[in-house]
Protein backbone atom coordinates (compact mmCIF):
# COMPACT_ATOMS: atom_id res chain seq x y z
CA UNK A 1 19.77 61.73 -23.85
CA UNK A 2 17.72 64.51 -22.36
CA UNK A 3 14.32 64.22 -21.10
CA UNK A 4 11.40 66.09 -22.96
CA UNK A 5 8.57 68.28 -20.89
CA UNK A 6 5.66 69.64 -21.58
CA UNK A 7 7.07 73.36 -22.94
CA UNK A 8 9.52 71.08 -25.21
CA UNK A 9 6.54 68.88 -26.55
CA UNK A 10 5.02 72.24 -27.46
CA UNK A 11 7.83 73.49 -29.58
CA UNK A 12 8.18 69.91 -30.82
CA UNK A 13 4.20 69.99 -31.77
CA UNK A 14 4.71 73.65 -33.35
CA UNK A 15 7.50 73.05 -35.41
CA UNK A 16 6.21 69.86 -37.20
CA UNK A 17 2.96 71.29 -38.15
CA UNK A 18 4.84 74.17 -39.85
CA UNK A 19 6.86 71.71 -41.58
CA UNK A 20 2.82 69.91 -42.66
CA UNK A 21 3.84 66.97 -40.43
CA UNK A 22 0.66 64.82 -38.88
CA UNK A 23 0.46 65.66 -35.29
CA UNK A 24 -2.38 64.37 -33.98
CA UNK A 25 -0.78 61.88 -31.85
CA UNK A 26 1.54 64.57 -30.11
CA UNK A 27 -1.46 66.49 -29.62
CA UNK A 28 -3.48 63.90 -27.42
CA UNK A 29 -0.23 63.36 -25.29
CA UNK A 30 0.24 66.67 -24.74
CA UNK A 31 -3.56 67.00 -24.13
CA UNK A 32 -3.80 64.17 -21.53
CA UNK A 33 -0.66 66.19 -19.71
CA UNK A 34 -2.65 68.76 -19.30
CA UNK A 35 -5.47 67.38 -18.30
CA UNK A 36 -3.15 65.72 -15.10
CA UNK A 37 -2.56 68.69 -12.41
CA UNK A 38 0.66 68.87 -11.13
CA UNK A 39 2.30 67.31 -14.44
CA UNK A 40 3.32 70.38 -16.35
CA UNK A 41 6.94 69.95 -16.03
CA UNK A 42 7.79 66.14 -15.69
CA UNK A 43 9.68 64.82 -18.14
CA UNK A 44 7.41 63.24 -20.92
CA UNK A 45 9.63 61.79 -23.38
CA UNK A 46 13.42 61.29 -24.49
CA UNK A 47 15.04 63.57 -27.23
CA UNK A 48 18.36 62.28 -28.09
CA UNK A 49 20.72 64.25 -30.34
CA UNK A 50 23.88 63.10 -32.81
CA UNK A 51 25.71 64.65 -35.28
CA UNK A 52 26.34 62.66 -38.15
CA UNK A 53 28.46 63.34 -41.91
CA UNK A 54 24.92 64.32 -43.31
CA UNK A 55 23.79 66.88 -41.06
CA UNK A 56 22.46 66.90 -36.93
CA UNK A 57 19.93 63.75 -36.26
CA UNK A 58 17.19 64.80 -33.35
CA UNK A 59 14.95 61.75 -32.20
CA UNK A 60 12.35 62.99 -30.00
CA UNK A 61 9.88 59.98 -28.59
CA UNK A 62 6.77 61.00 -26.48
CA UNK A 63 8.26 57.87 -24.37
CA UNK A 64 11.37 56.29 -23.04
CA UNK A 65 13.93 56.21 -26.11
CA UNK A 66 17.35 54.34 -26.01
CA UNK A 67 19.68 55.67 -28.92
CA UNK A 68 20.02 51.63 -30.31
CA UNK A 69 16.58 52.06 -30.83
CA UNK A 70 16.75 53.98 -33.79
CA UNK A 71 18.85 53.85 -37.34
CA UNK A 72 20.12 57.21 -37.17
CA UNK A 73 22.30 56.78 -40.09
CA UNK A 74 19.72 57.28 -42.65
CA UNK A 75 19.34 60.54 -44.52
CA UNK A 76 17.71 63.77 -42.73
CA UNK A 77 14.32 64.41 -43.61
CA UNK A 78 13.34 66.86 -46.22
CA UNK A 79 14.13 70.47 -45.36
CA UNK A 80 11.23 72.76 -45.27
CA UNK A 81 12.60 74.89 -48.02
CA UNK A 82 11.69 71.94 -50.65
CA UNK A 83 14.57 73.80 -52.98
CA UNK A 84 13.11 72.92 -56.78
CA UNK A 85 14.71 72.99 -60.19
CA UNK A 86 13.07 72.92 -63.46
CA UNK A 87 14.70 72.15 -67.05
CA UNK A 88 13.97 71.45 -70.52
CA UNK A 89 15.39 68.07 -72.64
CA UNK A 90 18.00 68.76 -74.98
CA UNK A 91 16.12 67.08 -78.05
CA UNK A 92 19.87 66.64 -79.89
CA UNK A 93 21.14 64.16 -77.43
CA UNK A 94 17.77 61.84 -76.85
CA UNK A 95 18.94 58.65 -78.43
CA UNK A 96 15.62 56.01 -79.55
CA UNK A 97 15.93 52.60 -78.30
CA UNK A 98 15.19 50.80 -81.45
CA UNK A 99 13.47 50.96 -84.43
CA UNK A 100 11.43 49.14 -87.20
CA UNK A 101 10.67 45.33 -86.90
CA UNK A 102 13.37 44.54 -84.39
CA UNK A 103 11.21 45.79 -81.38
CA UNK A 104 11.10 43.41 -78.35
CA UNK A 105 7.44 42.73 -77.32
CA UNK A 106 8.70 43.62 -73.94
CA UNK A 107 9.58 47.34 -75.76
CA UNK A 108 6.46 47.38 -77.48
CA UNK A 109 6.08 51.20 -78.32
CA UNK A 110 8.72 54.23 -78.71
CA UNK A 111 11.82 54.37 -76.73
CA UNK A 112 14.24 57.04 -75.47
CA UNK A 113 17.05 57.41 -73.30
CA UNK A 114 18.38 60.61 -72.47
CA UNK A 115 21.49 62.37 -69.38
CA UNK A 116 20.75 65.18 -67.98
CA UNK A 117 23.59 67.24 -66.84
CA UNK A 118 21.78 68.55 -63.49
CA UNK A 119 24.20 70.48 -62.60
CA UNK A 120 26.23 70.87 -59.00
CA UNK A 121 23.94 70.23 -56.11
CA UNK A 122 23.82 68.35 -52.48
CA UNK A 123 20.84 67.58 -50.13
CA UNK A 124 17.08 67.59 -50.85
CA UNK A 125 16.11 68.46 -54.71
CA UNK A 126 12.51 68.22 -56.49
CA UNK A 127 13.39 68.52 -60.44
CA UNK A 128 11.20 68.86 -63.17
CA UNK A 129 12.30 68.04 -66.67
CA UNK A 130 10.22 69.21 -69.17
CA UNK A 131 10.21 67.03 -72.21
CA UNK A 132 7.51 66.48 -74.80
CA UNK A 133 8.17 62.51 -75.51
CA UNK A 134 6.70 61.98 -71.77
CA UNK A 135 3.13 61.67 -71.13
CA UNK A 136 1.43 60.47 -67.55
CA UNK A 137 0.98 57.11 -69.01
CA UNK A 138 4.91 56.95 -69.81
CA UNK A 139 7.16 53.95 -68.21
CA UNK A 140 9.76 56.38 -66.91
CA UNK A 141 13.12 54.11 -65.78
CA UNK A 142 15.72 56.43 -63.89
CA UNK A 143 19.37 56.53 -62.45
CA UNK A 144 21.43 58.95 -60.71
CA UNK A 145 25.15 59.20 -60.37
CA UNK A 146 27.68 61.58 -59.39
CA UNK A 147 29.54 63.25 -62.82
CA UNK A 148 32.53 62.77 -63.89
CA UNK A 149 34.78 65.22 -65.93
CA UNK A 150 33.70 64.40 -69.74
CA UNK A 151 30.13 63.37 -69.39
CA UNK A 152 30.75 59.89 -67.33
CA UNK A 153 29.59 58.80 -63.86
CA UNK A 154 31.68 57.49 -61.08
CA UNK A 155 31.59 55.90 -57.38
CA UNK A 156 32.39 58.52 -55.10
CA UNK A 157 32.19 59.19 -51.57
CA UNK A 158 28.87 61.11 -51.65
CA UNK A 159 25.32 58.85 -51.35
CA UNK A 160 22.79 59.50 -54.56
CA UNK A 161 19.50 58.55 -53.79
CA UNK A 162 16.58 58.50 -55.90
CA UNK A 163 13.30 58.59 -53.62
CA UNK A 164 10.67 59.42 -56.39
CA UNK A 165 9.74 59.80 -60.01
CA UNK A 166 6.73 61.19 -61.37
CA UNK A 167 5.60 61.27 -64.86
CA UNK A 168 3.39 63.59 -66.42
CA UNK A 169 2.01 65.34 -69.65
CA UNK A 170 5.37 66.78 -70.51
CA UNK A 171 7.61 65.95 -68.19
CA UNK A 172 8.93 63.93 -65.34
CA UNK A 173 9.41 65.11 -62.13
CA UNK A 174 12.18 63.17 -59.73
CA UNK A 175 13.25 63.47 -56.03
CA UNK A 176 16.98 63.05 -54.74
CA UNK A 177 19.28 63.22 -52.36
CA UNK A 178 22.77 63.81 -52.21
CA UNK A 179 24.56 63.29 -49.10
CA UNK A 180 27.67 65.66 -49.31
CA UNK A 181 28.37 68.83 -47.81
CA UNK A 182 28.92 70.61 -50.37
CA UNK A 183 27.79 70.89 -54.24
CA UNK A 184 28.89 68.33 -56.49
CA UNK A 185 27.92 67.01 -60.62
CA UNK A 186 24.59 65.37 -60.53
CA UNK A 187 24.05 63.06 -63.95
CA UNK A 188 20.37 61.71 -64.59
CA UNK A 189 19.85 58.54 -67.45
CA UNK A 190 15.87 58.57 -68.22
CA UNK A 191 14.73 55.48 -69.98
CA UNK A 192 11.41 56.16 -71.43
CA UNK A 193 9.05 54.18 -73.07
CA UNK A 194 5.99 55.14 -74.49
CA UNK A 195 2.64 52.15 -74.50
């Protein structure tokens, strides 16, 4: 660990608004520094630093900080470059769930499932998948999974997380993360059903 000062807050302050972090709070510590003479380079904080399989993990606290304090195995926060992809369905290959009189009430309404080959990725990715069938009011189910040769998933050593998914007229829009260093298969199964 390595204390923080004022010049450090600063940067700290700077670089998470650019990022459209809240920083209020880091604001009215650095402002009641300030307002102390003879503070201007005491240590105000601990910033404590790790590298880890996904990437470098920086806690900064505007307090003391021990490093068991924190779970610094979780994911790194969304890079400012919010990388995006956008796609259309491939109408041939969206199967319907059922049809006629053998509808569960639970299923009440039309039905689709659908992969999308996403392609080779790794970290933070906001992707749009335009598809007709969806509408705002659509139940959108989803599931991620790393792809296997022939169309298949698999358990592999990367971590697939699914954070959000967003439907709209048209579309849905997911977030993931895949924790790998490098690019690798990314299969999506929607499950939508229509009230």
């Amino acid at each position: 660990m390595q204390p923080v000062n004022q010049q450090d807050l600063e940067q700290i302050i700077k670089e998470a608004r650019q990022a459209g972090k809240d920083v209020s709070e880091l604001e009215a510590t650095l402002e009641t520094i300030k307002s102390r003479a003879g503070l201007p380079s005491q240590p105000v904080g601990q910033r404590i630093e790790r590298t880890t399989d996904v990437g470098k993990v920086i806690i900064e606290s505007t307090g003391p900080a021990r490093e068991e304090d924190f779970d610094i195995s979780v994911s790194p926060g969304k890079p400012s470059s919010g990388l995006q992809a956008s796609d259309t369905v491939d109408e041939s290959r969206v199967t319907q769930l059922l049809s006629g009189d053998e509808v569960p009430r639970e299923l009440i309404g039309r039905g689709f499932s659908y992969r999308h080959d996403w392609g080779d990725r790794n970290g933070w990715w906001d992707l749009r998948l335009n598809w007709g069938a969806v509408n705002r009011n659509s139940r959108v189910f989803v599931a991620i999974g790393e792809g296997a040769a022939g169309g298949g998933k698999f358990l592999g050593s990367a971590n697939y997380t699914l954070h959000n998914v967003a439907p709209r007229d048209n579309g849905v829009d997911i977030r993931v993360y895949i924790g790998h260093s490098s690019p690798i298969r990314l299969y999506v199964d929607y499950l939508v059903v229509n009230p």
